[in-house]
Protein backbone atom coordinates (compact mmCIF):
# COMPACT_ATOMS: atom_id res chain seq x y z
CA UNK A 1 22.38 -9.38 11.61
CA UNK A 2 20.21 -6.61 12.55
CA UNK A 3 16.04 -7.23 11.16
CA UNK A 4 14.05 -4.36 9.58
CA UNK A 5 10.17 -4.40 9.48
CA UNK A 6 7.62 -3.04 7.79
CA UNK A 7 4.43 -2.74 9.26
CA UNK A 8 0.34 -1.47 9.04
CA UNK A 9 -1.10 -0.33 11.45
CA UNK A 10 -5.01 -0.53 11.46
CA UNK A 11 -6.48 2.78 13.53
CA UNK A 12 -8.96 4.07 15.12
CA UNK A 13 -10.64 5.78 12.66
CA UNK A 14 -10.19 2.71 10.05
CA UNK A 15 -7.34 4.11 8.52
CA UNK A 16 -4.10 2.26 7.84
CA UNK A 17 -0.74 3.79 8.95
CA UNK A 18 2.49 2.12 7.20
CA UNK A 19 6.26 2.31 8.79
CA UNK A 20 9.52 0.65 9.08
CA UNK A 21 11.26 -0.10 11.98
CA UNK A 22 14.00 -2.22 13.21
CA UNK A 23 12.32 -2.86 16.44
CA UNK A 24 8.53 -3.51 16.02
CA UNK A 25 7.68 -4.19 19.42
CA UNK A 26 9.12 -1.05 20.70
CA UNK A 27 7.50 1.03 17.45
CA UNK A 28 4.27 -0.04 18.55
CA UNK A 29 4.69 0.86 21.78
CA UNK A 30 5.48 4.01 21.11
CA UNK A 31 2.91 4.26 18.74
CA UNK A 32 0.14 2.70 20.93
CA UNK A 33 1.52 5.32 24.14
CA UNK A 34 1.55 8.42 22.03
CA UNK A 35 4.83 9.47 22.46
CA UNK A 36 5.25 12.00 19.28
CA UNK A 37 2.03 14.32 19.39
CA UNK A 38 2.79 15.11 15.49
CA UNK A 39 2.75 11.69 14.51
CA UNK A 40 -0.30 10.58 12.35
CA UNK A 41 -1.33 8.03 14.80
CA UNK A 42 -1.53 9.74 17.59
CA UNK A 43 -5.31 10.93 17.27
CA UNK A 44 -6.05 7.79 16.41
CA UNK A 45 -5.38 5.54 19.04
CA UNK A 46 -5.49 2.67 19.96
CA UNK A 47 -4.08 1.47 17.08
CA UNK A 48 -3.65 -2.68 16.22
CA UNK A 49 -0.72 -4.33 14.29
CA UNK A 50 -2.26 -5.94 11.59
CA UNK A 51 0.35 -6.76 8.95
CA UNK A 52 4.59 -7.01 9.17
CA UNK A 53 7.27 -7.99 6.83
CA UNK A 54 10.53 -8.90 7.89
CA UNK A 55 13.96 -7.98 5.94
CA UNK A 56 17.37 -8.26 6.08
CA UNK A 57 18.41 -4.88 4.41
CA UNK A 58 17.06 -1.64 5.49
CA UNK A 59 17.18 -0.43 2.31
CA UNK A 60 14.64 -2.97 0.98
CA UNK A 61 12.63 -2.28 3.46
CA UNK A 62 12.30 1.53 2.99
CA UNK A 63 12.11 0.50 -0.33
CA UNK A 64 8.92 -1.70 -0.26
CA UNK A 65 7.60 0.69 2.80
CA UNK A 66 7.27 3.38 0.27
CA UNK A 67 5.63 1.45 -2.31
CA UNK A 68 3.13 0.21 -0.26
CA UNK A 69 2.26 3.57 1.22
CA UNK A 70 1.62 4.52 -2.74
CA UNK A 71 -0.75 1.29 -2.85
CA UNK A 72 -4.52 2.11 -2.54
CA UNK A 73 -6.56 0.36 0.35
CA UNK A 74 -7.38 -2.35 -1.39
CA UNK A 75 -3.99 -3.41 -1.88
CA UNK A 76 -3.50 -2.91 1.62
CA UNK A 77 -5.90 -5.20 2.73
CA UNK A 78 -4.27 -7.63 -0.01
CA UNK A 79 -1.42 -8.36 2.09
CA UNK A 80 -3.18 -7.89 5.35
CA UNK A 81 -5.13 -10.84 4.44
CA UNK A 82 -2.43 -12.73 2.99
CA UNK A 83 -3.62 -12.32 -0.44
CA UNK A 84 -0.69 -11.54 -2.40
CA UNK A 85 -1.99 -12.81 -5.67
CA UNK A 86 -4.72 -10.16 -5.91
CA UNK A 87 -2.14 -7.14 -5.83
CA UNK A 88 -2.03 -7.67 -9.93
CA UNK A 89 -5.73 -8.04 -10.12
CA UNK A 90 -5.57 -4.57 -8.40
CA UNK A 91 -2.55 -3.01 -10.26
CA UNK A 92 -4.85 -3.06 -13.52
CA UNK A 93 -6.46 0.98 -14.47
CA UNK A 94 -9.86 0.60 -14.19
CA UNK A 95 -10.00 4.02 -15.22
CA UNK A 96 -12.95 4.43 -18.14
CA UNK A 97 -10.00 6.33 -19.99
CA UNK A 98 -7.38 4.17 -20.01
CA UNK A 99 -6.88 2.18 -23.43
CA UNK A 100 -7.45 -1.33 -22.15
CA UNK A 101 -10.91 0.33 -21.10
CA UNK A 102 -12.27 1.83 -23.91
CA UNK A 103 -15.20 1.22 -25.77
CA UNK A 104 -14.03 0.99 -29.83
CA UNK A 105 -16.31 2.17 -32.20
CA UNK A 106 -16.94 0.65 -35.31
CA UNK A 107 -14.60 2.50 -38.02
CA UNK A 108 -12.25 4.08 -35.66
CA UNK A 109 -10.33 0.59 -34.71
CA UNK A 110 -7.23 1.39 -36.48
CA UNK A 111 -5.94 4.43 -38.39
CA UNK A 112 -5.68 3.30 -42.32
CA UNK A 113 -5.16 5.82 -44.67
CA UNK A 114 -7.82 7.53 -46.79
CA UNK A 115 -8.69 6.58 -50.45
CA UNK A 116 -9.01 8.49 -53.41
């Protein structure tokens, strides 16, 4: 059964780089050599493997690749660090906006109706 990874990559410049690959040895290899001038790691080398997760199905793992390359650096250094509990911790808006956030005012709590 063939294994699919998905990987960070910490670089140069601090930045994290996230892919998927079904060889992770050779990936970083090519990744550490510069083979593909476009790719986004290839001004920042060296680079250093710093996280992987191993699956079964490749579609999983493009799956969960894409979500974490949505996922803020933060959440990234979650899993680096083995601290999968945190990631709902971070999930939550912190935004000043959001509803869970914001400050109520005395009278405007709930709508009720007006009297007559």
């Amino acid at each position: 059964m063939k294994q699919y990874f998905v990987y960070i990559l910490k670089c140069s410049d601090g930045s994290y780089y996230t892919g998927v690959t079904h060889n992770i040895e050779t990936r970083l290899a090519q990744h550490q050599s510069g083979r593909f001038p476009e790719s986004y790691t290839h001004k920042r080398r060296p680079v250093e493997l710093v996280f992987f997760c191993e699956f079964n199905d490749v579609t999983q793992a493009i799956l969960f690749e894409n979500q974490v390359k949505g996922w803020s650096r933060k959440k990234k250094e979650a899993i680096i660090n083995d601290n999968w509990e945190k990631l709902k911790e971070l999930s939550v808006c912190q935004n000043k906006s959001h509803s869970d956030n914001f400050e109520k005012k005395e009278g405007f709590d709930s709508a009720q109706p007006d009297t007559v």
